[in-house]
Structure formats: C-alpha cells, structure tokens
N, C-alpha and C. Protein backbone atom coordinates (compact mmCIF):
# COMPACT_ATOMS: atom_id res chain seq x y z
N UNK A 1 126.59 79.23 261.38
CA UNK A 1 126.88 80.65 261.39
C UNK A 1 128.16 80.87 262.20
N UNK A 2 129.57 82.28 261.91
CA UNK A 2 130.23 81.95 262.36
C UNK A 2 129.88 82.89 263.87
N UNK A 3 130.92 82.51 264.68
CA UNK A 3 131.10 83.10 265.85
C UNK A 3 131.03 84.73 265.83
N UNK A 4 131.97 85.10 264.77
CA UNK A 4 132.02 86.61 264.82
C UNK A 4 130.47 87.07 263.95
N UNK A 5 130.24 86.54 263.25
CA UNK A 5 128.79 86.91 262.89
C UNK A 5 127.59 86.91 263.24
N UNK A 6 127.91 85.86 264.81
CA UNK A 6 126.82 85.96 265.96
C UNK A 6 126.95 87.41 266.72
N UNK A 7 128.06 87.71 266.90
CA UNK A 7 128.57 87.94 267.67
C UNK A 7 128.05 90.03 267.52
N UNK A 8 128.22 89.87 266.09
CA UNK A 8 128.21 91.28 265.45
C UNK A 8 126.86 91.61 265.37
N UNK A 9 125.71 90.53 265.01
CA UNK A 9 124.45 90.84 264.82
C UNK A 9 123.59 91.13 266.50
N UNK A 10 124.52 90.00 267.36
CA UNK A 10 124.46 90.39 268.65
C UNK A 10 124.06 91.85 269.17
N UNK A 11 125.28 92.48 268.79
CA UNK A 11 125.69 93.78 269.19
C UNK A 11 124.78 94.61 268.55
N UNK A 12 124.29 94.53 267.83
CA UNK A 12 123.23 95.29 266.58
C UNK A 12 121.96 95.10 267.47
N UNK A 13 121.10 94.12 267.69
CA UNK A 13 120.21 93.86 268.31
C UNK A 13 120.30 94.07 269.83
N UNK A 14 121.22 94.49 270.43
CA UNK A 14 121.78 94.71 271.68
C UNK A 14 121.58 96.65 272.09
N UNK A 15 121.90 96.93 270.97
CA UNK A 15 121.87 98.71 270.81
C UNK A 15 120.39 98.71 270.21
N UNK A 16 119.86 98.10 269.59
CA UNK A 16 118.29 98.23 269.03
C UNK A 16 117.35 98.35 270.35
N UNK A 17 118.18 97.50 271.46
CA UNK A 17 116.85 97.91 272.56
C UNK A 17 117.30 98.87 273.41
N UNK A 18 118.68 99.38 272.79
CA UNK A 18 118.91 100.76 274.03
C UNK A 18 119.99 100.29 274.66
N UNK A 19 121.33 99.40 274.68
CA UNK A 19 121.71 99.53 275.85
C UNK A 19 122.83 100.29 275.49
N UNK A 20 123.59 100.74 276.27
CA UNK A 20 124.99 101.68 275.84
C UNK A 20 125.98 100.57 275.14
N UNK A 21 126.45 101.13 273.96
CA UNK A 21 127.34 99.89 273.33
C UNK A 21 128.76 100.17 274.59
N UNK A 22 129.03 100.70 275.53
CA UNK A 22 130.58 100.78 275.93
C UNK A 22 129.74 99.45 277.50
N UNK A 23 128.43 99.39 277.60
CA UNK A 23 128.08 98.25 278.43
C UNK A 23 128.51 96.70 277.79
N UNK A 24 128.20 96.72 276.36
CA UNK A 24 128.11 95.18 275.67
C UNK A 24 129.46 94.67 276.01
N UNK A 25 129.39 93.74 277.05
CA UNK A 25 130.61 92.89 276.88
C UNK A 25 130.19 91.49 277.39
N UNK A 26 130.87 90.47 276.64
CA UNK A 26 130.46 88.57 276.82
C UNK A 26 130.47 88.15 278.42
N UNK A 27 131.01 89.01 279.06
CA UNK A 27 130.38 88.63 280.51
C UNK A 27 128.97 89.52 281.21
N UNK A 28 128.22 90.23 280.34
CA UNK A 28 127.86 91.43 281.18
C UNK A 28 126.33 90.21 281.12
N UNK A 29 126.05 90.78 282.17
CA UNK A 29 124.65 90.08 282.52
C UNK A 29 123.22 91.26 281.86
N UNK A 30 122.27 90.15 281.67
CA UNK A 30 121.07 91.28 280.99
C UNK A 30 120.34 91.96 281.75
N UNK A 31 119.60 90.66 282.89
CA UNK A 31 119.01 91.90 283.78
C UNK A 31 119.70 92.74 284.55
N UNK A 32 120.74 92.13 285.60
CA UNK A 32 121.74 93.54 286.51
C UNK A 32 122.41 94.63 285.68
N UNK A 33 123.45 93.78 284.77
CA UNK A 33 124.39 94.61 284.45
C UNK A 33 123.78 95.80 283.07
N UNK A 34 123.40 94.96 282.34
CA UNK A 34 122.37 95.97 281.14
C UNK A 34 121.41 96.60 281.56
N UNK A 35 120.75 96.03 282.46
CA UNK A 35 119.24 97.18 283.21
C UNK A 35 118.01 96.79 282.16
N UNK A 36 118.34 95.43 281.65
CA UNK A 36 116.76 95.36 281.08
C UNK A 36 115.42 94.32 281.84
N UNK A 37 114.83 95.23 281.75
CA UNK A 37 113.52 94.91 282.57
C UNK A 37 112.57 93.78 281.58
N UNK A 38 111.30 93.55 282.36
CA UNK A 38 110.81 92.40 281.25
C UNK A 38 110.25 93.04 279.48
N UNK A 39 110.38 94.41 279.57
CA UNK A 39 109.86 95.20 278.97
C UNK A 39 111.36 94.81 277.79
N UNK A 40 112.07 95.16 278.05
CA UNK A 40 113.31 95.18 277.44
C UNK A 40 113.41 93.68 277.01
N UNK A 41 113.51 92.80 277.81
CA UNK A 41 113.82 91.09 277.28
C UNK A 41 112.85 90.92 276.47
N UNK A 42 111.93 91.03 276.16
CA UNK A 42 110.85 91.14 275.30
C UNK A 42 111.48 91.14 274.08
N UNK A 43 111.62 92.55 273.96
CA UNK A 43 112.03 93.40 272.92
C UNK A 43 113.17 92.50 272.33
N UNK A 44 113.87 92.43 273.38
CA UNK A 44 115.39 91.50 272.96
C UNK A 44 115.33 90.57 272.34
N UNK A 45 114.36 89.25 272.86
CA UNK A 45 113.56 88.47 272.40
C UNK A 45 113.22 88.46 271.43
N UNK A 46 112.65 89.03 270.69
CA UNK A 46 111.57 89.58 269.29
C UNK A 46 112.91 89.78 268.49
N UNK A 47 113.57 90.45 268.82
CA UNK A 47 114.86 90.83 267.67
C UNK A 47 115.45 90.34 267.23
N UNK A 48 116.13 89.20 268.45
CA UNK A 48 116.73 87.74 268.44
C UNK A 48 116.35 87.20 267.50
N UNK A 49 114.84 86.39 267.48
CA UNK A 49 114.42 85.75 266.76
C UNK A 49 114.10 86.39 265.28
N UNK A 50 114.03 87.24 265.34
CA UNK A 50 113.71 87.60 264.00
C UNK A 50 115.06 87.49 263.21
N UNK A 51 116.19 88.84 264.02
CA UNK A 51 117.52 88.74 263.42
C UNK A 51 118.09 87.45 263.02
N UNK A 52 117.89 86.46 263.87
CA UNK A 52 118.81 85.08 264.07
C UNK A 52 117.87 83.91 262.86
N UNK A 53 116.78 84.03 262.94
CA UNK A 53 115.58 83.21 262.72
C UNK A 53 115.50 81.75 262.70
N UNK A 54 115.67 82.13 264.72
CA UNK A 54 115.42 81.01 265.53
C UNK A 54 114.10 81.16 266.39
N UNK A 55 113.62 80.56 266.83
CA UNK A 55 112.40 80.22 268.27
C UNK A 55 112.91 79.73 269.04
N UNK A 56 112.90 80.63 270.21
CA UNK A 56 113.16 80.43 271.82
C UNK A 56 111.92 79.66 272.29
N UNK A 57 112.40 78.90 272.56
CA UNK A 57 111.09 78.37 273.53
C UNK A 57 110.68 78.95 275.07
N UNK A 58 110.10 79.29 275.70
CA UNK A 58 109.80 79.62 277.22
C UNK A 58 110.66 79.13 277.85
N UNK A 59 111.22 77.36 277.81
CA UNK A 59 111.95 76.74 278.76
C UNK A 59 113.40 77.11 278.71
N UNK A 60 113.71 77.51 277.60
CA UNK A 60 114.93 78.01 277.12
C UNK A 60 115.36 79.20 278.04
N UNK A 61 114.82 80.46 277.77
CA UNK A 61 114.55 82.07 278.10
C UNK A 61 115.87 82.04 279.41
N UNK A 62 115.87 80.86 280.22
CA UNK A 62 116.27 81.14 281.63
C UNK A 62 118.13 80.90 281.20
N UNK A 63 118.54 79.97 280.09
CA UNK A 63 119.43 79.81 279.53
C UNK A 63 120.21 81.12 279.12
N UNK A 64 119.37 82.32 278.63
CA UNK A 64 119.86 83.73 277.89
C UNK A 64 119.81 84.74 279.27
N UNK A 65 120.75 84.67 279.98
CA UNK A 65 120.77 85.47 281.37
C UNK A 65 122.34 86.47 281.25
N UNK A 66 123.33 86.41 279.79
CA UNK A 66 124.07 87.04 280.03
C UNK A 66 124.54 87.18 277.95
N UNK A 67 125.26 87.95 277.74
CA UNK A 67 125.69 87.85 276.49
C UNK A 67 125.96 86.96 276.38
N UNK A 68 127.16 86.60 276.63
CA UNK A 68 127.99 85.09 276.79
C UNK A 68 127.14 83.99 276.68
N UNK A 69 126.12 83.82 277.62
CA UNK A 69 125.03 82.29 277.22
C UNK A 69 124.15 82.71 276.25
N UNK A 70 123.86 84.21 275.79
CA UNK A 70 123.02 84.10 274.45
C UNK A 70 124.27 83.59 273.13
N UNK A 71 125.39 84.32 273.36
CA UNK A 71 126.47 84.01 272.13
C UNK A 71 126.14 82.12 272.34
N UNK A 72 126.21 81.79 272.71
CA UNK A 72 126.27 80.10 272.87
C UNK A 72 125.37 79.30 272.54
N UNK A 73 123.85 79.72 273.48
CA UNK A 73 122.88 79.75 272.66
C UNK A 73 122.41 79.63 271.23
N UNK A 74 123.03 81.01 270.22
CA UNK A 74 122.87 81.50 269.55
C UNK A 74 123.61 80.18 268.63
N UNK A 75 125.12 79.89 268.77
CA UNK A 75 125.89 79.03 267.66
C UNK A 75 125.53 77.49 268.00
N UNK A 76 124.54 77.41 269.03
CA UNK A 76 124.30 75.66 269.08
C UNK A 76 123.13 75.72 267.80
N UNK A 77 121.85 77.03 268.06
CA UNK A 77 121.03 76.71 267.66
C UNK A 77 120.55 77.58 265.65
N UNK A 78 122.00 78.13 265.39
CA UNK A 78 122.50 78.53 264.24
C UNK A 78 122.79 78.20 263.53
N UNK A 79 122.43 77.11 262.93
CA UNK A 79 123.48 75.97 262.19
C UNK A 79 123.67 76.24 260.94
C-alpha cells in the first residue's frame, strides 16, 4: 500500500474518533497531544483494523504512540 494512501485513510480514521483535523500531524502524539483516552485508542484501534485489515496484536499497541509510528506501522504491515 502506498505511503500517501496510508496516510489519507489515516486521517479518515483519525477524524472518525473525533480529533480536530488542524491537530493531525506525523509528529503529534495520541495520548498527550490528541487527548485520546483508553476509550478513544480503542475506538482507534477497531478502525485501524478494520480500515487497514490488519491485527494489532497487544504486544504491538505500545509501538502506535504517535501518527508517525502508526504511519510506519501501518506500511511494514500493509503489504
């Protein structure tokens, strides 16, 4: 999958759980800078996988702590 098409579905699933699109940027962090709680990563979670249709594993989860490591995430495990 390409980069910009991670990148775009990103942003789609990013505003699906509420956050302000003028917040989304590849450095912004999820829990400080976005304000999502476990309630929210959840959600994020669920969307991810569905949108992407990948499985996060638990051990993974700690890996997706900012856009930027989900974008990365996202194109290792996108193939």
């Amino acid at each position: 999958m390409k980069q910009e098409t991670i990148r775009r579905d990103l942003y789609k699933v990013l505003r699906r759980t509420g956050v302000p699109r003028e917040k989304i940027v590849e450095n912004a962090t999820l829990k400080e800078e976005l304000l999502m709680d476990e309630i929210d990563l959840t959600c994020f979670l669920f969307l991810l996988e569905t949108k992407f249709q990948v499985e996060i594993n638990n051990t993974e989860l700690g890996k997706l702590n900012s856009v930027g490591s989900t974008i990365e995430y996202l194109q290792k495990h996108c193939a």
